[in-house]
C-alpha atoms as a PDB file:
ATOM      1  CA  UNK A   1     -50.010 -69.224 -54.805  1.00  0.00           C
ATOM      2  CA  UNK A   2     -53.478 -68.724 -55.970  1.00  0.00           C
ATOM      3  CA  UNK A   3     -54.091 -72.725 -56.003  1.00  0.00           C
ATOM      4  CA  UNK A   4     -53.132 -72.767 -52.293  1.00  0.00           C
ATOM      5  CA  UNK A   5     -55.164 -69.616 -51.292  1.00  0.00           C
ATOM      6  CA  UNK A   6     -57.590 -71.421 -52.609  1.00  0.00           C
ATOM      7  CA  UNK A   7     -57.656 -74.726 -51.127  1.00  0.00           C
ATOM      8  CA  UNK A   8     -56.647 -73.094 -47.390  1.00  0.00           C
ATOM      9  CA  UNK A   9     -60.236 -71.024 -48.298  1.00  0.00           C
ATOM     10  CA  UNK A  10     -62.329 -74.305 -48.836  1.00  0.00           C
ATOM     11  CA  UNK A  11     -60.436 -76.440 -46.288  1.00  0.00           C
ATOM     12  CA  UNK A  12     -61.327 -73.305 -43.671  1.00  0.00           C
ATOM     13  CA  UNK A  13     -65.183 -73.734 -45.087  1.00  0.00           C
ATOM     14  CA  UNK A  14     -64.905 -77.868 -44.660  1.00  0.00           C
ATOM     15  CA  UNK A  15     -63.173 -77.734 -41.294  1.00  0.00           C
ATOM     16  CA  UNK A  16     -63.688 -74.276 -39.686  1.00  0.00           C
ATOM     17  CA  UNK A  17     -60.569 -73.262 -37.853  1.00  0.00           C
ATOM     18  CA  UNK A  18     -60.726 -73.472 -33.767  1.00  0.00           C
ATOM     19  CA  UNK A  19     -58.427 -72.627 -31.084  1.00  0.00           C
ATOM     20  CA  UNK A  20     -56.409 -75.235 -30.118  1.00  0.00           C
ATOM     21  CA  UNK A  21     -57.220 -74.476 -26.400  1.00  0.00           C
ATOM     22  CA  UNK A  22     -60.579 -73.755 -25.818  1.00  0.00           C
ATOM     23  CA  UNK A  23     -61.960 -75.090 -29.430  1.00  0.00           C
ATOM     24  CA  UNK A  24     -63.813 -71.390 -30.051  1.00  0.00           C
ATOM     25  CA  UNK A  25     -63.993 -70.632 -33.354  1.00  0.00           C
ATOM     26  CA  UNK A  26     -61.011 -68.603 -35.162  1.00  0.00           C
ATOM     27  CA  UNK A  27     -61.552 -65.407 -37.163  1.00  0.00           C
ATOM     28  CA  UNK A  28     -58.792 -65.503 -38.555  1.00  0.00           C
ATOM     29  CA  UNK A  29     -56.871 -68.229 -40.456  1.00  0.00           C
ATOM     30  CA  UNK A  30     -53.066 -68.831 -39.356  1.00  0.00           C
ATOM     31  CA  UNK A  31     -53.809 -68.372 -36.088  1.00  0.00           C
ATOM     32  CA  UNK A  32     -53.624 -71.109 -33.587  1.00  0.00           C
ATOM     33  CA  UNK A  33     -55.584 -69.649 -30.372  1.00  0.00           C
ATOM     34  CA  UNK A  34     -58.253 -67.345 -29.822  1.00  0.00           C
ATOM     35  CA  UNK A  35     -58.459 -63.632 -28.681  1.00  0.00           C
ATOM     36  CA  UNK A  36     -59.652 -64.327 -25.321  1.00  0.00           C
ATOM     37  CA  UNK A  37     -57.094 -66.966 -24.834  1.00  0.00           C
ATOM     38  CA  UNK A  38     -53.885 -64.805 -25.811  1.00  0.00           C
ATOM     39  CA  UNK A  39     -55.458 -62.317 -22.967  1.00  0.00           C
ATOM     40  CA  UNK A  40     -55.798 -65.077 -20.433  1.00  0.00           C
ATOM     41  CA  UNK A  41     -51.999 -64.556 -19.102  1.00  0.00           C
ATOM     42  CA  UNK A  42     -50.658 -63.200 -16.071  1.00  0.00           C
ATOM     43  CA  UNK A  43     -47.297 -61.168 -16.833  1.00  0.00           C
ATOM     44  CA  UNK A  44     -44.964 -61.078 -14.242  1.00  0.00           C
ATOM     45  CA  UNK A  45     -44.044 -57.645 -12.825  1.00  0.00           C
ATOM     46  CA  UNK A  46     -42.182 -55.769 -10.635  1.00  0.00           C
ATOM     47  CA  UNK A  47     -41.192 -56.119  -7.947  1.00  0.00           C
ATOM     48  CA  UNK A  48     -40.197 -59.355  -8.450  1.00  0.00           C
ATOM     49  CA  UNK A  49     -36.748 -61.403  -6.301  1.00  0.00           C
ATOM     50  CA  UNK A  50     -33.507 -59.892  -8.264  1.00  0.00           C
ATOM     51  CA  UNK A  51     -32.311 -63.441  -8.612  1.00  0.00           C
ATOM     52  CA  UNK A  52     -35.245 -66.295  -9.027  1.00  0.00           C
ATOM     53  CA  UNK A  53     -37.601 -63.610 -10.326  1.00  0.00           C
ATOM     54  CA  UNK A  54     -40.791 -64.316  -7.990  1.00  0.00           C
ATOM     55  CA  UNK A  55     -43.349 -61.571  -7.784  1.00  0.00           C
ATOM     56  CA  UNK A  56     -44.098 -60.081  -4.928  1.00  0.00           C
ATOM     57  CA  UNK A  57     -47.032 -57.808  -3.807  1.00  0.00           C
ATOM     58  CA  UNK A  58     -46.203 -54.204  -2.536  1.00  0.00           C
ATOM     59  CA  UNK A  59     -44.374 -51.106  -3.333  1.00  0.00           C
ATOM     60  CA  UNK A  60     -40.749 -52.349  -3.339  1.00  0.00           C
ATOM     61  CA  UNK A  61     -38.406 -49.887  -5.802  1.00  0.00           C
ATOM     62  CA  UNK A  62     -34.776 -51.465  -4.627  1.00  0.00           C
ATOM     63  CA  UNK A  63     -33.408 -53.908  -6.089  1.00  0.00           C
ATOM     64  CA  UNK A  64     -33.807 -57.024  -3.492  1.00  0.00           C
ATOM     65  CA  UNK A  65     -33.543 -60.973  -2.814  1.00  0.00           C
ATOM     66  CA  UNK A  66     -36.679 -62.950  -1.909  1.00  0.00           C
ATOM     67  CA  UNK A  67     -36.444 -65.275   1.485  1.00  0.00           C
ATOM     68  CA  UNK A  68     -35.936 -68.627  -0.844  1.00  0.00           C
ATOM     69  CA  UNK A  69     -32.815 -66.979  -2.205  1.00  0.00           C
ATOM     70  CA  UNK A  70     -31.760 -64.949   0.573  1.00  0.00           C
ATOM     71  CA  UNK A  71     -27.463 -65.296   1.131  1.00  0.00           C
ATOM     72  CA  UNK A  72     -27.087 -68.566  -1.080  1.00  0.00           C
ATOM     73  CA  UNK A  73     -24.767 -68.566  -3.527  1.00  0.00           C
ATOM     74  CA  UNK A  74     -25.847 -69.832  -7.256  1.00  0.00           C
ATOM     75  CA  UNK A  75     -24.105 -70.380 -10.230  1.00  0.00           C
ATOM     76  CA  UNK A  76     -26.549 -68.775 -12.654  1.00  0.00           C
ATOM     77  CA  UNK A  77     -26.512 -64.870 -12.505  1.00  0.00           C
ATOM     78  CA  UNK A  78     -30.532 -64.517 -12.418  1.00  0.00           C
ATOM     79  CA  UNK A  79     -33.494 -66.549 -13.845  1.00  0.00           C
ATOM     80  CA  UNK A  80     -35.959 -64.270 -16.219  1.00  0.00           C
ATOM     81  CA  UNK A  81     -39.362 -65.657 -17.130  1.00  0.00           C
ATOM     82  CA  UNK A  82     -42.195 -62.747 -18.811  1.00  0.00           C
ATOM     83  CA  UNK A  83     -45.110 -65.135 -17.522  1.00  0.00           C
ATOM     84  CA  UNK A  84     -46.798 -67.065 -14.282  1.00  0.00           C
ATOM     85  CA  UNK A  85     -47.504 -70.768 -15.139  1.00  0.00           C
ATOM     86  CA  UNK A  86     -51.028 -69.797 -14.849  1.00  0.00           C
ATOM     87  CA  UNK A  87     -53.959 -69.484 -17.458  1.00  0.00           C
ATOM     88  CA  UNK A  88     -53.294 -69.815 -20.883  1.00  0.00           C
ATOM     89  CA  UNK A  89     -49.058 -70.476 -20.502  1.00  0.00           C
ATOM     90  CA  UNK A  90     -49.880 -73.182 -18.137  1.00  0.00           C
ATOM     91  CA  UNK A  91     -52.338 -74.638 -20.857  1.00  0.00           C
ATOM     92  CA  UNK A  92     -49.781 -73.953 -23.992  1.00  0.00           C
ATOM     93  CA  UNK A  93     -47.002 -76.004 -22.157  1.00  0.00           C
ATOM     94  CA  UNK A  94     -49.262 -78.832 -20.727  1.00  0.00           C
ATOM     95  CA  UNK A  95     -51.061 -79.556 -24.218  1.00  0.00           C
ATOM     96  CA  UNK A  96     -46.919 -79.445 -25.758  1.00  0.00           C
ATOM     97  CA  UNK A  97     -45.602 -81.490 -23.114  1.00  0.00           C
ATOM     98  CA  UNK A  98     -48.239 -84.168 -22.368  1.00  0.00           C
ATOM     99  CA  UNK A  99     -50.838 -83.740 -25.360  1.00  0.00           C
ATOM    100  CA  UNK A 100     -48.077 -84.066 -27.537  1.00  0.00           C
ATOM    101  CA  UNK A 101     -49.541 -81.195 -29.480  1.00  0.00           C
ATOM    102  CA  UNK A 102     -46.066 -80.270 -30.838  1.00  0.00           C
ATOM    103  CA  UNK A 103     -47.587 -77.120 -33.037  1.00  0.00           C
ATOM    104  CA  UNK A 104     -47.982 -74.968 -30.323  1.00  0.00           C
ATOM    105  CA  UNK A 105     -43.952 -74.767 -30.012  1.00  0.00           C
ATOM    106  CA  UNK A 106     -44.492 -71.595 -32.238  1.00  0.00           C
ATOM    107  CA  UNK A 107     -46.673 -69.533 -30.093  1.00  0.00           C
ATOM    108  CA  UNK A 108     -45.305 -70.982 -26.768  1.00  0.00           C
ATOM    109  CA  UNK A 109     -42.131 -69.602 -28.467  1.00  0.00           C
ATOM    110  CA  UNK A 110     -43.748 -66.204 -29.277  1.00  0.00           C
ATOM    111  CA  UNK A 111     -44.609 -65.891 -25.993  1.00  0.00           C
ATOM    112  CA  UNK A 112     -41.689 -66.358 -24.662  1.00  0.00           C
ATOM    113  CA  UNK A 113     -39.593 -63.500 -26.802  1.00  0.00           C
ATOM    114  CA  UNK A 114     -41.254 -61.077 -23.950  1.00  0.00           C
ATOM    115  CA  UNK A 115     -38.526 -62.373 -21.739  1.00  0.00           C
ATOM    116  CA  UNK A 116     -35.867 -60.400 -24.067  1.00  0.00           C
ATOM    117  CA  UNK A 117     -37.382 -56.808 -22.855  1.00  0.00           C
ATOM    118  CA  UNK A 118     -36.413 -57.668 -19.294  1.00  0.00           C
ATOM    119  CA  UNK A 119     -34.364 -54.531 -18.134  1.00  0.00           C
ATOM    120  CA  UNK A 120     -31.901 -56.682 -17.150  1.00  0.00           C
ATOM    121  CA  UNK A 121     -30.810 -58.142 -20.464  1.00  0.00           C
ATOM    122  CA  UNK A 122     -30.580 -54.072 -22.269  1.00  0.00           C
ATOM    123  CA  UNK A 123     -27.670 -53.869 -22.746  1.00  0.00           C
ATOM    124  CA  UNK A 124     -26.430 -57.228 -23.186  1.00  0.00           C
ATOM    125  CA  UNK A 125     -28.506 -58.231 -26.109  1.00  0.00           C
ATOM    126  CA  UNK A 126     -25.829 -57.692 -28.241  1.00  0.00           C
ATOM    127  CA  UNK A 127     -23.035 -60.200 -27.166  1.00  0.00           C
ATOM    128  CA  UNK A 128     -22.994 -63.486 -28.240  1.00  0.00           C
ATOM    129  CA  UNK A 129     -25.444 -65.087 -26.219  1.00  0.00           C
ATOM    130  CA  UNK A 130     -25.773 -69.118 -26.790  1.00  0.00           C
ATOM    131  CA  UNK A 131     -29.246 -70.625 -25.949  1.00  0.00           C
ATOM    132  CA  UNK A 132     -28.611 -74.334 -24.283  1.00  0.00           C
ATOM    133  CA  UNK A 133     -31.783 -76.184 -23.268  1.00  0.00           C
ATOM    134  CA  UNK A 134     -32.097 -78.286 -20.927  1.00  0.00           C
ATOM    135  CA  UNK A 135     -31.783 -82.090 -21.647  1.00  0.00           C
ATOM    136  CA  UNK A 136     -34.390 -84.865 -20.807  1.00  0.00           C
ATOM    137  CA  UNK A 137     -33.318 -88.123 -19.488  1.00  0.00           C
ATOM    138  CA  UNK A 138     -33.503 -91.113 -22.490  1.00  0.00           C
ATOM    139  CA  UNK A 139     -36.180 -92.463 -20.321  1.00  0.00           C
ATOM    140  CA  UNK A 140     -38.329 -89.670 -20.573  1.00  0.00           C
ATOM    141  CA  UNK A 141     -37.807 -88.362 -24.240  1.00  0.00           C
ATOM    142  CA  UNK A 142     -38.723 -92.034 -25.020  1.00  0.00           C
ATOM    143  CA  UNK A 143     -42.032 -90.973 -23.305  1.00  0.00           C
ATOM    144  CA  UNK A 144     -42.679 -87.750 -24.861  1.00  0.00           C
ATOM    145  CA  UNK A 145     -40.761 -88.463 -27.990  1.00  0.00           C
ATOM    146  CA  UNK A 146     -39.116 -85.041 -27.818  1.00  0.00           C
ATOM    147  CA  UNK A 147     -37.653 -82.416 -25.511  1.00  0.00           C
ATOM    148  CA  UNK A 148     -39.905 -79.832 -25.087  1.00  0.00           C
ATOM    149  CA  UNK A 149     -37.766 -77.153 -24.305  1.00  0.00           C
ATOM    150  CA  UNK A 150     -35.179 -77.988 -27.373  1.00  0.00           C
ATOM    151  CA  UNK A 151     -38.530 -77.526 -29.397  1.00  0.00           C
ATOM    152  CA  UNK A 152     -38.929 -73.945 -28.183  1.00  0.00           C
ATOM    153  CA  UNK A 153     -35.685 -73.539 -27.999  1.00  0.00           C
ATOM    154  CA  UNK A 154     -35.101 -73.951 -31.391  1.00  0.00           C
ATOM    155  CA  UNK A 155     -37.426 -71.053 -32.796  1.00  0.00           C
ATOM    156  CA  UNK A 156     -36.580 -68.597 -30.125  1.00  0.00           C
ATOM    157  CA  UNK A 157     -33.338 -69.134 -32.051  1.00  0.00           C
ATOM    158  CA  UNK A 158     -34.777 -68.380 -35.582  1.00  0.00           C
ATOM    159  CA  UNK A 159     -35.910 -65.227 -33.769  1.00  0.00           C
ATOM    160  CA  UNK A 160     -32.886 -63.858 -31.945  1.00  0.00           C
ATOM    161  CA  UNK A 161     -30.206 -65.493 -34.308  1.00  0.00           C
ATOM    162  CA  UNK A 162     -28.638 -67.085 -31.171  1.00  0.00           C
ATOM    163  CA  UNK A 163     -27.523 -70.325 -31.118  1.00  0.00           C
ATOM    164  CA  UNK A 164     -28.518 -73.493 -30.217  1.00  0.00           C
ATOM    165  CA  UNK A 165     -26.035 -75.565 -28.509  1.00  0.00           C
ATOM    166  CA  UNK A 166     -27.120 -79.262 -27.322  1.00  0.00           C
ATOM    167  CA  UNK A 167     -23.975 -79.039 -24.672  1.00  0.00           C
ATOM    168  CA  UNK A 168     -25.807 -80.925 -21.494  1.00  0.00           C
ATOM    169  CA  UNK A 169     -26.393 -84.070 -20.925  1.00  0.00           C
ATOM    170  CA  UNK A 170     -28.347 -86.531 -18.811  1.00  0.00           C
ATOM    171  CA  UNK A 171     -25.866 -88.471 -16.952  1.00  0.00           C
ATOM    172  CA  UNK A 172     -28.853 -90.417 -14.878  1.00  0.00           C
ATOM    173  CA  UNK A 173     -32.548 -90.804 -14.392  1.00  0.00           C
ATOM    174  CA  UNK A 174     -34.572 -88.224 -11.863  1.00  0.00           C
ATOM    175  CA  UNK A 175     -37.812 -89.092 -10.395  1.00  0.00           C
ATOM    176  CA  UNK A 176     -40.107 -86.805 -11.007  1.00  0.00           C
ATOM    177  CA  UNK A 177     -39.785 -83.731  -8.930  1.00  0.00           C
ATOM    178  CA  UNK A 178     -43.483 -82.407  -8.578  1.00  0.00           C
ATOM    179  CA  UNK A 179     -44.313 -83.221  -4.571  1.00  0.00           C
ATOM    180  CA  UNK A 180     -40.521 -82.883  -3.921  1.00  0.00           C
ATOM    181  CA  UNK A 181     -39.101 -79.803  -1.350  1.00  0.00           C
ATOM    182  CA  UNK A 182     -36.820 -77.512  -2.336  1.00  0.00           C
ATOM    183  CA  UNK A 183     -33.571 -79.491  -0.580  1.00  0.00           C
ATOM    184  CA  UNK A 184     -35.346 -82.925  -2.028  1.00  0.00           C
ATOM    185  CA  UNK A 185     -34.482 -81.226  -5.812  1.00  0.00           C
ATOM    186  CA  UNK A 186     -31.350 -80.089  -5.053  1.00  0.00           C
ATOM    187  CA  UNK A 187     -30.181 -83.594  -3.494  1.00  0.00           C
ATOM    188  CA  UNK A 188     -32.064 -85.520  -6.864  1.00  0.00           C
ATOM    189  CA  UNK A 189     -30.553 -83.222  -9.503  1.00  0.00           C
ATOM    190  CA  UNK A 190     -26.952 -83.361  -7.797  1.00  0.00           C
ATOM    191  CA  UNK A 191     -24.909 -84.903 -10.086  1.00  0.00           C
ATOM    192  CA  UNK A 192     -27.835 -85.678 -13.316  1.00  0.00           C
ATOM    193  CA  UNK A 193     -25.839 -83.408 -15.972  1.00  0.00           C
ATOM    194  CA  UNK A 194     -22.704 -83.872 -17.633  1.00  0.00           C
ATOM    195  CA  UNK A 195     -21.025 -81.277 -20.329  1.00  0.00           C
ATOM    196  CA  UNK A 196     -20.724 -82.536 -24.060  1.00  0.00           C
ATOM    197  CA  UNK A 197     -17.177 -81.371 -24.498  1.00  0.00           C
ATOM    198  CA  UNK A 198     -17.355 -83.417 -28.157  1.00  0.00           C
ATOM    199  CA  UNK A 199     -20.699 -81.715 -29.597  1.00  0.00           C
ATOM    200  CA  UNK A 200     -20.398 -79.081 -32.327  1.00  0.00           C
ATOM    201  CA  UNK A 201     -19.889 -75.731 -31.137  1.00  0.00           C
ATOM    202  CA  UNK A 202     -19.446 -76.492 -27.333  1.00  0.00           C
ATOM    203  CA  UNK A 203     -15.404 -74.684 -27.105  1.00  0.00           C
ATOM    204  CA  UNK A 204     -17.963 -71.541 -27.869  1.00  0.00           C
ATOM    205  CA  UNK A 205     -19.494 -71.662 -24.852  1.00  0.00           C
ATOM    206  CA  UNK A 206     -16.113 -70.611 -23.764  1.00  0.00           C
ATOM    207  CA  UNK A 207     -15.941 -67.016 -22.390  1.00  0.00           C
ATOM    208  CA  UNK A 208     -19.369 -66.258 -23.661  1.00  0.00           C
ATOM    209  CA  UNK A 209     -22.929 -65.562 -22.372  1.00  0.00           C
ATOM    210  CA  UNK A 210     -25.465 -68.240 -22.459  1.00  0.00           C
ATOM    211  CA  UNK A 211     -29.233 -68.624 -22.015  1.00  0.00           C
ATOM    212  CA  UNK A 212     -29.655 -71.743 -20.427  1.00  0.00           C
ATOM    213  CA  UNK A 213     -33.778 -72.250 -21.246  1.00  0.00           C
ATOM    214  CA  UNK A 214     -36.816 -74.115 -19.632  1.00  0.00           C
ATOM    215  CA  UNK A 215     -39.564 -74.538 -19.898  1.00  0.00           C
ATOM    216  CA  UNK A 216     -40.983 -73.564 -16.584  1.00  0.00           C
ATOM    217  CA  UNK A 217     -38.690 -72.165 -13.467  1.00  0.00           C
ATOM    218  CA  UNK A 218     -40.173 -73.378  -9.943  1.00  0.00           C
ATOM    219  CA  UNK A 219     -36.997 -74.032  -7.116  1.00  0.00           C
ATOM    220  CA  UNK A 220     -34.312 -73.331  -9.438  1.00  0.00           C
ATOM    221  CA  UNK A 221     -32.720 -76.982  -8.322  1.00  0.00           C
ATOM    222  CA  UNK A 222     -32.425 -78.210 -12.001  1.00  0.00           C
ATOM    223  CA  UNK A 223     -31.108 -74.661 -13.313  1.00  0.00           C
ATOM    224  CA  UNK A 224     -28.436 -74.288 -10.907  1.00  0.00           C
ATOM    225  CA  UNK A 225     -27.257 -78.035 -11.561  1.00  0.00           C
ATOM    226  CA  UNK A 226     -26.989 -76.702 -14.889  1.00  0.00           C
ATOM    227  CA  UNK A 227     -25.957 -73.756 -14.697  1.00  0.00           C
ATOM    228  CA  UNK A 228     -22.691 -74.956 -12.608  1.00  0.00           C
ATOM    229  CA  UNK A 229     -22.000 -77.466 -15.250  1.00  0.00           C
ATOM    230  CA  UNK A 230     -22.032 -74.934 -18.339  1.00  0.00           C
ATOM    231  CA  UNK A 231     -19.292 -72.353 -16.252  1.00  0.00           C
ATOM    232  CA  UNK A 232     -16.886 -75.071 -14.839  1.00  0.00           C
ATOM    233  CA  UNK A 233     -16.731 -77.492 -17.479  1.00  0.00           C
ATOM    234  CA  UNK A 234     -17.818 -74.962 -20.531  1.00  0.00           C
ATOM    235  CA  UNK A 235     -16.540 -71.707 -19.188  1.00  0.00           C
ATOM    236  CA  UNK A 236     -19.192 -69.876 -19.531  1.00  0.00           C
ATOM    237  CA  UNK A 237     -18.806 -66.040 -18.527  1.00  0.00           C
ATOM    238  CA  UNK A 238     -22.321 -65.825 -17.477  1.00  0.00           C
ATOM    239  CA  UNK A 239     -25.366 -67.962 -17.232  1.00  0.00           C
ATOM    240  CA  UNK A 240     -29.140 -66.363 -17.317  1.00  0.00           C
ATOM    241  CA  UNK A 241     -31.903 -69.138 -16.635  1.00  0.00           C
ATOM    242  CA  UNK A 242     -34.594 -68.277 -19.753  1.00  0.00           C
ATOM    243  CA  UNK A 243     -38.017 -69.930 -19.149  1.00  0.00           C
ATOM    244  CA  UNK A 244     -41.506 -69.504 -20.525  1.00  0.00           C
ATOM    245  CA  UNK A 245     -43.300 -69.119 -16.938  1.00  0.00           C
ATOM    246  CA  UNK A 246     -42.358 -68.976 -13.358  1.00  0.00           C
ATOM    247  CA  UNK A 247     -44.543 -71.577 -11.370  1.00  0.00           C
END
């Protein structure tokens, strides 16, 4: 222990530890951004849509739908995200995703356990929730080399003692769906996901609660693909859209 404390001390004194977003000097070692960057976030509040979770400005106390959701019908119950894909999030999840900076899982992760204080989830924290992330196409973890959200996914798991199940599937590839409207998703997802009736653990899904996570929630196309999937071919009971930020 003492040989390690010691070599962590003169490594630190070599190669002074930075944040990994804005390169500022740490004071502190074991710590992967800055001060200033962990306050660069933008939470999201109330009131905020009942069912996609989109803040909106005012003085709103009931419970209501936003116009995007309005009388449509989805298959998840309601999407909860703690942060806007602003700021430092929006940084965290580009430099994972694209910089391939795979370390930052941990406190992408960490930010993320807000989400679990959601009113919504009180009372239900309990039950055995399963946390299913959503799958990349072959194409594109051959791109990335990993799947960003099974990353996270797996620590927020470590924290909660939820499962992981890998129970979706990528039955096709989807352009990219960036400078697509909202019916464009819903028409390019349509059919993309399959359920892995064969994987370990997927007859659990059966009856049960799951957390089907993202990384960031924007139309809700892919999550209600999903989310359709997990309760007619898994029978789930109940499916809550997890994500790190809102965009």
């Amino acid at each position: 222990m003492l040989a390690r404390a010691a070599l962590r001390t003169a490594t630190n004194l070599l190669y002074p530890p930075v944040c990994q977003l804005c390169d500022d000097p740490l004071d502190t070692g074991g710590e992967m951004i800055c001060v200033p960057c962990r306050k660069n976030v933008e939470p999201i509040c109330p009131p905020f849509c009942s069912i996609c979770g989109e803040g909106f400005a005012g003085e709103m106390t009931a419970i209501f739908r936003c116009p995007n959701c309005g009388d449509r019908e989805f298959d998840f119950d309601f999407a909860v995200a703690p942060w806007k894909f602003s700021g430092t999030v929006r940084m965290l999840l580009l430099a994972l995703k694209y910089g391939k900076k795979s370390h930052l899982r941990r406190v992408i992760a960490e930010f993320t356990m807000a989400a679990f204080e959601d009113e919504r989830l009180a009372e239900s924290l309990d039950e055995k929730w399963k946390i299913v992330p959503v799958p990349l196409n072959s194409r594109k973890f051959r791109e990335r080399e990993f799947n960003q959200s099974e990353e996270i996914a797996d620590i927020l798991a470590t924290q909660t003692g939820y499962p992981v199940l890998d129970v979706l599937a990528r039955t096709r590839y989807t352009p990219s769906q960036a400078r697509l409207t909202r019916k464009e998703r819903m028409e390019n997802i349509e059919g993309a996901f399959s359920f892995r009736k064969l994987v370990r653990g997927a007859k659990s899904i059966a009856g049960n609660p799951v957390f089907l996570f993202d990384d960031v929630f924007t139309t809700g196309a892919t999550s209600q693909e999903c989310a359709r999937i997990l309760k007619e071919d898994g029978g789930a009971s109940r499916v809550v859209v997890l994500t790190v930020a809102r965009g």
